[in-house]
Protein backbone atom coordinates (compact mmCIF):
# COMPACT_ATOMS: atom_id res chain seq x y z
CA UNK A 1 25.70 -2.61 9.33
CA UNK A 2 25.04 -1.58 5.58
CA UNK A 3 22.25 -4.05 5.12
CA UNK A 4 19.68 -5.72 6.57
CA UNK A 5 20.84 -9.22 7.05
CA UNK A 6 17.19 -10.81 6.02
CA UNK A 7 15.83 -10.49 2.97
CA UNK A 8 18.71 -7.98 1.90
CA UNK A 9 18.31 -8.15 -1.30
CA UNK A 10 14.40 -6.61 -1.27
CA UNK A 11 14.29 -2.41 -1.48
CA UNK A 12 11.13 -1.22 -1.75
CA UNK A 13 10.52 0.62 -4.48
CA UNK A 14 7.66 3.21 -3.91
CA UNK A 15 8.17 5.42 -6.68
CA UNK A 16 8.76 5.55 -10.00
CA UNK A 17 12.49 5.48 -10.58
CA UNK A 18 12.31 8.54 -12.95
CA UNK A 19 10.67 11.31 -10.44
CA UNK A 20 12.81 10.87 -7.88
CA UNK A 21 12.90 13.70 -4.82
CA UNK A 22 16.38 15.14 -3.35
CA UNK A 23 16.09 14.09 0.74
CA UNK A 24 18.42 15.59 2.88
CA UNK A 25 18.67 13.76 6.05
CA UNK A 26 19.68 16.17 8.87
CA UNK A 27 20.81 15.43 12.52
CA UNK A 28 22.78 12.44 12.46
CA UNK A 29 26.57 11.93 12.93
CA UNK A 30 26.09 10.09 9.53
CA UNK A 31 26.67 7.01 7.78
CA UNK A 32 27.70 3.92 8.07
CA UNK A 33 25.82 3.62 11.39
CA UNK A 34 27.66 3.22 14.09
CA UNK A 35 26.09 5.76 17.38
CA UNK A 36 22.50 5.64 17.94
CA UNK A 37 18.57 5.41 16.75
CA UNK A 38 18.98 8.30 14.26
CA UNK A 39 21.73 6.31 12.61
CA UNK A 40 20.78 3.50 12.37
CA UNK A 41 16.86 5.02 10.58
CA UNK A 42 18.96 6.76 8.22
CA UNK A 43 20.76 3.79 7.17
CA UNK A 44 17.62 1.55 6.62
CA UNK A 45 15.41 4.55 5.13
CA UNK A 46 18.76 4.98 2.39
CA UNK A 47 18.83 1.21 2.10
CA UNK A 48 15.41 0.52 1.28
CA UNK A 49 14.30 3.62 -0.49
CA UNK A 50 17.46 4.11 -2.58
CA UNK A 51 15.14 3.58 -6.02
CA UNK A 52 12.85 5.61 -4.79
CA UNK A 53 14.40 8.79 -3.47
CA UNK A 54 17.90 10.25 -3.95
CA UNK A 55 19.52 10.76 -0.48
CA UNK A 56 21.80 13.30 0.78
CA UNK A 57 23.35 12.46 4.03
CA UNK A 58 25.24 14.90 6.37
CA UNK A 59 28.22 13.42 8.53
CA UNK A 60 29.93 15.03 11.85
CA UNK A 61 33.73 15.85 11.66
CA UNK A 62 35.64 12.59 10.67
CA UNK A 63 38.99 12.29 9.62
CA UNK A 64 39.45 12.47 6.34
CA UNK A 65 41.14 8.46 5.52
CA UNK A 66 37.72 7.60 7.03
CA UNK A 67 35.39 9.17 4.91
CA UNK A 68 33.84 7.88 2.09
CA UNK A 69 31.57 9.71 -0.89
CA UNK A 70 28.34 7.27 -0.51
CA UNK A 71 26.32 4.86 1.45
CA UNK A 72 23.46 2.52 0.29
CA UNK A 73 24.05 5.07 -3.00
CA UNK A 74 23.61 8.35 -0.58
CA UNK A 75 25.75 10.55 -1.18
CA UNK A 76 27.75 11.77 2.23
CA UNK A 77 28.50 15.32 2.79
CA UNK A 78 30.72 15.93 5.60
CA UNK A 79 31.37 18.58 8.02
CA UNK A 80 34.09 19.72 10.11
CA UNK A 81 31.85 19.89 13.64
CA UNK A 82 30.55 17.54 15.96
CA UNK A 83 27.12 16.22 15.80
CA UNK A 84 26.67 16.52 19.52
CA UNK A 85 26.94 18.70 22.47
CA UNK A 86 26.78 22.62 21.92
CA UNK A 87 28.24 21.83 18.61
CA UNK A 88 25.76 20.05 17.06
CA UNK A 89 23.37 23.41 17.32
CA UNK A 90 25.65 24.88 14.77
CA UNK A 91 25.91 21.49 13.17
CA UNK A 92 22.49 20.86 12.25
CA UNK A 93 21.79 24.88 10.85
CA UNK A 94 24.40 24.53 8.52
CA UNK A 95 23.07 21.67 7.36
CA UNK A 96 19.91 22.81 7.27
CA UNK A 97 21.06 25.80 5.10
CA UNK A 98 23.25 23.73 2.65
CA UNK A 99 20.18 21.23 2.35
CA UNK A 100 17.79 24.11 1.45
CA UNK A 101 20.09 24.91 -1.91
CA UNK A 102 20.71 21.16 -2.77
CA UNK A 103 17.75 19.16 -1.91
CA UNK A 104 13.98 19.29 -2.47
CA UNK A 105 13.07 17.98 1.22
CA UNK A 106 14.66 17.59 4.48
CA UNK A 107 14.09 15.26 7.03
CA UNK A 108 15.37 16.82 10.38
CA UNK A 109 16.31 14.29 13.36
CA UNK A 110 16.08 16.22 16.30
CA UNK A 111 15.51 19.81 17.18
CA UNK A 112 19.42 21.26 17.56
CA UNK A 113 19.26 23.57 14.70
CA UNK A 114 15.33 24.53 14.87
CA UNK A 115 16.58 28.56 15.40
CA UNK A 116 17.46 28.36 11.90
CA UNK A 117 14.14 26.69 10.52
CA UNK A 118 11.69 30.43 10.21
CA UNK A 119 14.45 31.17 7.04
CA UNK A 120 12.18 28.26 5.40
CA UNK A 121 9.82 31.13 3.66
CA UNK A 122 13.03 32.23 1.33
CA UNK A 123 13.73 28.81 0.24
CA UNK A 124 10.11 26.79 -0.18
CA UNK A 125 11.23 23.76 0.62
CA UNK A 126 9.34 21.33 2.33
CA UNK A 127 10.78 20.03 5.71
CA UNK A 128 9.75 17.32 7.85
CA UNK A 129 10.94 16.87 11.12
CA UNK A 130 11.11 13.90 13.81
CA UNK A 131 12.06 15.64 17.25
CA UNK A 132 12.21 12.28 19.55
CA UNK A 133 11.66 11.87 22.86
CA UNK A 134 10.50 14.12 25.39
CA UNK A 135 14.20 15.92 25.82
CA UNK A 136 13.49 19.08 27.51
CA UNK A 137 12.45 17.11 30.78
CA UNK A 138 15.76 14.66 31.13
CA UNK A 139 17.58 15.39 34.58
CA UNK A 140 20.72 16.36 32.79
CA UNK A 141 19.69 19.01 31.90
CA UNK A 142 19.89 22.62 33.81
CA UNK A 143 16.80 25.63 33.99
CA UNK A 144 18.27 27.31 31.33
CA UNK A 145 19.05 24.24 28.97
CA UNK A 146 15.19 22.71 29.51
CA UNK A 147 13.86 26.40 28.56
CA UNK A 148 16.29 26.38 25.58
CA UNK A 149 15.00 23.11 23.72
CA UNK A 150 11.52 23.86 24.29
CA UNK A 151 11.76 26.70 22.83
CA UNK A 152 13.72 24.42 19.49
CA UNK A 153 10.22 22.06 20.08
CA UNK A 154 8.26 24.82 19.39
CA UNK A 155 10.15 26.54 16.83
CA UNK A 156 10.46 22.80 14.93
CA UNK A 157 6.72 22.31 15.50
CA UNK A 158 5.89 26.03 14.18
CA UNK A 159 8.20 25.88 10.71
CA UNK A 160 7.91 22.30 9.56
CA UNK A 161 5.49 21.31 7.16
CA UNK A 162 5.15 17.94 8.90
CA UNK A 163 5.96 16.29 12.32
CA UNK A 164 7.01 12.70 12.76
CA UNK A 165 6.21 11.03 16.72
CA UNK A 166 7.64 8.04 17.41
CA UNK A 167 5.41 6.74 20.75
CA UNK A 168 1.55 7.47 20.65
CA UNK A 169 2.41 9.09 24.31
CA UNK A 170 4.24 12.07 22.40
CA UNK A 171 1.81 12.33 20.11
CA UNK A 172 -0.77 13.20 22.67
CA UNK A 173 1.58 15.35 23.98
CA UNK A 174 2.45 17.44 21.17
CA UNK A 175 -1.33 17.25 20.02
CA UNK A 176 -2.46 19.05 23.94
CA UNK A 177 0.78 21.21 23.93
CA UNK A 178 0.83 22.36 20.34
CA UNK A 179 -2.65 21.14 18.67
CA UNK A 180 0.05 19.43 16.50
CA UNK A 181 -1.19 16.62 14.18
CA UNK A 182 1.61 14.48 14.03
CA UNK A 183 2.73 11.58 11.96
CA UNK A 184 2.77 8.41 14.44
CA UNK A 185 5.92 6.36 12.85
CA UNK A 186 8.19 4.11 15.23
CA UNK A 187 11.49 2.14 14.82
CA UNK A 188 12.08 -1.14 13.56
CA UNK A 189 14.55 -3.40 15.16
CA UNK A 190 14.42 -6.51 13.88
CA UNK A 191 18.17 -6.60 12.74
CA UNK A 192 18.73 -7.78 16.02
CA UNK A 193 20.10 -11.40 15.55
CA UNK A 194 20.36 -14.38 17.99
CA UNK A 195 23.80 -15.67 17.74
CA UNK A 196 25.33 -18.21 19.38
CA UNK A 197 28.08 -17.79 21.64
CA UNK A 198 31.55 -18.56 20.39
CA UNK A 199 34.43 -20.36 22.84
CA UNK A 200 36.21 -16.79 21.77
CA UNK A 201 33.59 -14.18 23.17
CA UNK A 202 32.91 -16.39 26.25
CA UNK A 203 36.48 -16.07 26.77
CA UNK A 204 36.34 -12.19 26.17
CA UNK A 205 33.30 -11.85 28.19
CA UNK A 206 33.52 -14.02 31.32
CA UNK A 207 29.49 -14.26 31.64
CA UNK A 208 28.48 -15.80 28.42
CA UNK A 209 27.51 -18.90 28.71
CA UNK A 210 26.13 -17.92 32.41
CA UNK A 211 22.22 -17.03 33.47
CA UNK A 212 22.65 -13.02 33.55
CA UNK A 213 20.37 -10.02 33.27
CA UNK A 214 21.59 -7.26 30.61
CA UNK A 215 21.03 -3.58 30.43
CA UNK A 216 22.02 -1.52 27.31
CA UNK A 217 22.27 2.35 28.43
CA UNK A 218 23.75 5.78 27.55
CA UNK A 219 25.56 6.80 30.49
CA UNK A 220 22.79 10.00 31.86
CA UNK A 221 20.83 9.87 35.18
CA UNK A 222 17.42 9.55 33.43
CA UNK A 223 18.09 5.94 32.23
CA UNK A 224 18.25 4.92 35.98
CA UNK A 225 21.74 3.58 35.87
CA UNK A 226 22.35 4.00 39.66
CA UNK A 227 19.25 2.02 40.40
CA UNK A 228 20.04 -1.03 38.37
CA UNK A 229 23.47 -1.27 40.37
CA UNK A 230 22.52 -0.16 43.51
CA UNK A 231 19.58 -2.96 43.34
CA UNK A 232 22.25 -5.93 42.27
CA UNK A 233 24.94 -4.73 44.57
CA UNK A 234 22.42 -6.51 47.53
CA UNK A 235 21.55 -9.79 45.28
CA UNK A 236 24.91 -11.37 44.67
CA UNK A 237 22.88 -14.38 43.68
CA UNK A 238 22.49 -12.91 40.50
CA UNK A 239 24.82 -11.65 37.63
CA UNK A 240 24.26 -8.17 35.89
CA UNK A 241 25.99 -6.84 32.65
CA UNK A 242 25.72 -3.38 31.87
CA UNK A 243 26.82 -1.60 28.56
CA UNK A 244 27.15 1.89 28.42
CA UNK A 245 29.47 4.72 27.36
CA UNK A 246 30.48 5.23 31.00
CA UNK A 247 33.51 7.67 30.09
CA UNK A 248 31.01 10.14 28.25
CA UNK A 249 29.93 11.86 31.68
CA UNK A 250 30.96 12.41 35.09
CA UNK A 251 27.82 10.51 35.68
CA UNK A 252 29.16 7.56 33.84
CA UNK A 253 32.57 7.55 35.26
CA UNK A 254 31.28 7.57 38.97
CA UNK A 255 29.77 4.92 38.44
CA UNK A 256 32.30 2.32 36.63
CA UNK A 257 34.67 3.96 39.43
CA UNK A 258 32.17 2.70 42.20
CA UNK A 259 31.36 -0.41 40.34
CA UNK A 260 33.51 -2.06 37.88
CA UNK A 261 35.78 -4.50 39.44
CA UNK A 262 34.22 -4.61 42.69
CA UNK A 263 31.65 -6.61 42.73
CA UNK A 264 31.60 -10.08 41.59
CA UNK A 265 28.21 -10.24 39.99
CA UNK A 266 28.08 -6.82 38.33
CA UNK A 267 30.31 -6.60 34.79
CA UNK A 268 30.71 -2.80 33.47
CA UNK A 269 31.62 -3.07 29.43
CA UNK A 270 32.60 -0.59 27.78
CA UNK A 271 30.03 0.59 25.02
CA UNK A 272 29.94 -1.89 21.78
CA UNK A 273 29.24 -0.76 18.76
CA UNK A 274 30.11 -4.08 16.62
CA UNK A 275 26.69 -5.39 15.90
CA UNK A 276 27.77 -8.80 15.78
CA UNK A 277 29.24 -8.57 19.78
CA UNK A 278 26.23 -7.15 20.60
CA UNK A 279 24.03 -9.05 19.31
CA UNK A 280 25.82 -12.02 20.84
CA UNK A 281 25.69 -10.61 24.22
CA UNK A 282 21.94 -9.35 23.92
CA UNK A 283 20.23 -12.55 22.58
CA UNK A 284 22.12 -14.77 25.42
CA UNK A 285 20.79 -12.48 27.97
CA UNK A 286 18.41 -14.26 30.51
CA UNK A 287 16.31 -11.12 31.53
CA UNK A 288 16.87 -7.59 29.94
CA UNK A 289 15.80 -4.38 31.73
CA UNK A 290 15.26 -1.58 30.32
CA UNK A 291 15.93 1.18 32.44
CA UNK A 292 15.04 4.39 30.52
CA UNK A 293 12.57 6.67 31.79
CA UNK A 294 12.42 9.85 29.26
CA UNK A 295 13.02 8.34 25.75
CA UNK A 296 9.93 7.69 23.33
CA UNK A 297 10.16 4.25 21.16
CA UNK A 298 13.89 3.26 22.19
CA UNK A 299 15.50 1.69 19.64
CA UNK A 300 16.84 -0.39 22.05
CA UNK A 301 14.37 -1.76 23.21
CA UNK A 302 12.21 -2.61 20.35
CA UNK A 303 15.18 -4.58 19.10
CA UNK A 304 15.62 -6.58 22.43
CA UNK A 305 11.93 -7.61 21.85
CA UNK A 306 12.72 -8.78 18.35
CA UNK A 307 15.03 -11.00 20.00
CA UNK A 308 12.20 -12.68 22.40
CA UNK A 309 13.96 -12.02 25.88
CA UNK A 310 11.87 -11.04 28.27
CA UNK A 311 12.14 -7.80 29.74
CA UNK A 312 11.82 -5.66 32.94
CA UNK A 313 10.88 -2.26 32.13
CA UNK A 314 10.82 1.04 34.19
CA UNK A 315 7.29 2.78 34.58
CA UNK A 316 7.13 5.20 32.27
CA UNK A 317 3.80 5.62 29.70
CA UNK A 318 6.10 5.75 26.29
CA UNK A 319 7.51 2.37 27.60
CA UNK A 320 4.05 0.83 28.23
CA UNK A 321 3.00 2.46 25.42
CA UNK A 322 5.97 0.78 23.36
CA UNK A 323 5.56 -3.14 24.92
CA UNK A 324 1.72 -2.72 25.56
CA UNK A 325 1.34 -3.68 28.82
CA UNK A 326 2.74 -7.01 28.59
CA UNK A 327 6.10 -6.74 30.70
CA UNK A 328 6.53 -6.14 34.26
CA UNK A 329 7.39 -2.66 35.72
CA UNK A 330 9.45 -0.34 38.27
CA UNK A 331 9.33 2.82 39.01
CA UNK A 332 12.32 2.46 42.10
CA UNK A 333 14.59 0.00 43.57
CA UNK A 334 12.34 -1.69 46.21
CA UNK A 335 10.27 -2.53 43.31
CA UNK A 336 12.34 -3.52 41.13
CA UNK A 337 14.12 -6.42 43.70
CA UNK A 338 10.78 -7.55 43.85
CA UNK A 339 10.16 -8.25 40.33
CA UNK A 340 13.94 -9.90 40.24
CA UNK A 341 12.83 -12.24 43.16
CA UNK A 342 9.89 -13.04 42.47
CA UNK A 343 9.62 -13.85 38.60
CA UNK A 344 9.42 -17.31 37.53
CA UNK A 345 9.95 -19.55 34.37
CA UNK A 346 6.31 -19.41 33.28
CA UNK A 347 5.79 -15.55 33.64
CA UNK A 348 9.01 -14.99 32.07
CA UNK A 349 8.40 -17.37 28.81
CA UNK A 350 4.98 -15.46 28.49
CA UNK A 351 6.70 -11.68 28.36
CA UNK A 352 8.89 -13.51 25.58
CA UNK A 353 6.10 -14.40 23.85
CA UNK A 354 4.21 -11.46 23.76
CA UNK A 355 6.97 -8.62 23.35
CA UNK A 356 8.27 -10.81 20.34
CA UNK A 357 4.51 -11.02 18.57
CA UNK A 358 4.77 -7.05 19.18
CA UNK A 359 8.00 -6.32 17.41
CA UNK A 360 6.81 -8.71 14.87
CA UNK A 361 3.79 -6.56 14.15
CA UNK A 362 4.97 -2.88 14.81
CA UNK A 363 8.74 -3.19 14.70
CA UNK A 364 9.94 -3.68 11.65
CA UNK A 365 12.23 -1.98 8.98
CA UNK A 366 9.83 -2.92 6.29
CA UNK A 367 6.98 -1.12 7.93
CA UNK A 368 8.61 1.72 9.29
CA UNK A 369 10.40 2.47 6.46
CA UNK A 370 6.98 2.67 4.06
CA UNK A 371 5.94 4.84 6.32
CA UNK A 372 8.57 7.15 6.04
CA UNK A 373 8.09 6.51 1.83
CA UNK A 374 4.63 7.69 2.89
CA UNK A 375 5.01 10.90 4.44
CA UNK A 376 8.17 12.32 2.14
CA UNK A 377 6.10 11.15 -0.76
């Protein structure tokens, strides 16, 4: 995905070509996109803002046959760790102190390395930091693991010179936990793409082509997994795909073990990262639900509403927040059978409607991304 696929030949150019800062982009398992939300922000913010600012961009451990010097014109630094699990603490601090002797600003994703961020005072450089969702209260996570990234929340919140929210929810939150005045910028998603199906997928993937509801998940508890299939294991009637990285976790594996082959209407895939095969599965869907409970403006899910499908949510404020009120919601599995059963053709055209007419206001690269322009200014 190295460029937006409308109107890719527009950048924005903010600044004058001749001033231009040194960002380091921190937090990511780099570029070209290919994992998650971070990713795929620092590949549009590079994209769009390449005459503008001059990006450095810091990749996990990749093999070396597989790396390449640049991206949209950032220049890739690479190191030999993981940017996930315990590693990515380490990770992200090296970073951190690599970016303070080669850049002019950094723009931290995520809170991994924040132990590192009271050093700031010998290097006066600006840092601005986007911590995500609400982390600290995922399920996942043990006593001593919650205690440990709120204490990164409020070391990231104490040391950076600005804070980036990405749901208005958060930035309540932040504001009554920390009187922090945060910068309210979302996601954009709109290089989601309908695309017809091809006689070739539908062979690959049995249910294209069919009437099925789709859920796109990282394999953890929070994102409600276990409901979806425990919900559609007692309505054969209907057909549900779920994507997720199911091998990640022994959450994840329990579940394609219980799951994946025996039932007739429930598909487990494997995780997709093509864009194209994605797309193709996403903008067929019938119904999408969005399962997440502890995530702020999913990326996922504002680009399912660029696509127009309506969509099932689970209760939680950043998700209202996110669609405004204008899906239906769950909060367990009695309700959400109900929903399934008793939706209907009219109800679900309006949801279509109205989440598209969002993500066509709030959820786009071109707005997000000036936004960004804005605040690293």
């Amino acid at each position: 995905m190295q460029k937006h696929r409308e109107n890719n030949s527009k950048k924005l150019d903010i600044m004058s070509k001749t001033k231009r800062k040194k960002v380091a982009i921190i937090g990511t398992n780099g570029l070209p996109p290919r994992y998650g939300g971070f990713e795929t922000l620092a590949n549009y913010l590079t994209y769009y803002l390449q005459d503008s600012f001059n990006f450095i961009v810091y990749c996990s451990k990749t093999p070396r046959n597989e790396r390449i010097s640049s991206y949209n014109n950032a220049r890739l630094v690479y190191l030999p760790l993981k940017a996930n699990g315990w590693q990515s603490i380490i990770y992200d601090a090296i970073c951190i102190l690599h970016a303070w002797l080669s850049a002019d600003e950094l723009l931290v994703l995520g809170n991994s390395g924040a132990f590192i961020l009271p050093l700031k005072v010998l290097f006066g450089k600006k840092v601005i930091t986007n911590i995500g969702g609400i982390d600290w209260q995922r399920s996942k996570w043990n006593y001593f693991e919650r205690k440990f990234i709120q204490v990164c929340e409020t070391i990231c919140i104490r040391f950076s010179d600005k804070v980036i929210t990405d749901n208005r929810y958060i930035q309540h939150l932040y504001k009554n936990r920390y009187a922090c005045d945060s910068e309210l910028i979302e996601y954009g998603g709109d290089q989601a793409k309908k695309i017809e199906v091809t006689p070739e997928m539908e062979s690959k993937y049995k249910f294209l082509g069919k009437r099925y509801f789709l859920s796109v998940n990282r394999a953890q508890s929070d994102n409600n997994i276990h409901m979806l299939l425990s919900v559609f294991e007692k309505l054969p009637q209907y057909l549900l795909v779920v994507i997720s990285n199911w091998d990640s976790s022994e959450y994840g594996k329990n579940l394609k073990q219980q799951y994946k082959g025996i039932f007739s209407n429930i598909f487990i895939v494997d995780a997709i990262y093509d864009e194209f095969r994605l797309d193709m599965i996403r903008s067929n869907a019938w119904i999408y639900i969005h399962s997440q409970s502890f995530c702020g403006t999913a990326p996922s899910l504002v680009e399912v509403m660029n696509l127009g499908i309506p969509i099932i949510c689970y209760d939680a404020k950043t998700n209202r927040i996110t669609t405004e009120n204008k899906c239906v919601y769950f909060e367990n599995e009695s309700e959400l059978e109900k929903i399934i059963l008793s939706l209907n053709n009219e109800k679900l055209k309006q949801i279509a409607s109205d989440v598209y007419q969002i993500a066509n206001r709030r959820y786009r690269w071109s707005v997000i991304v000036r936004e960004y322009a804005r605040v690293l200014g």
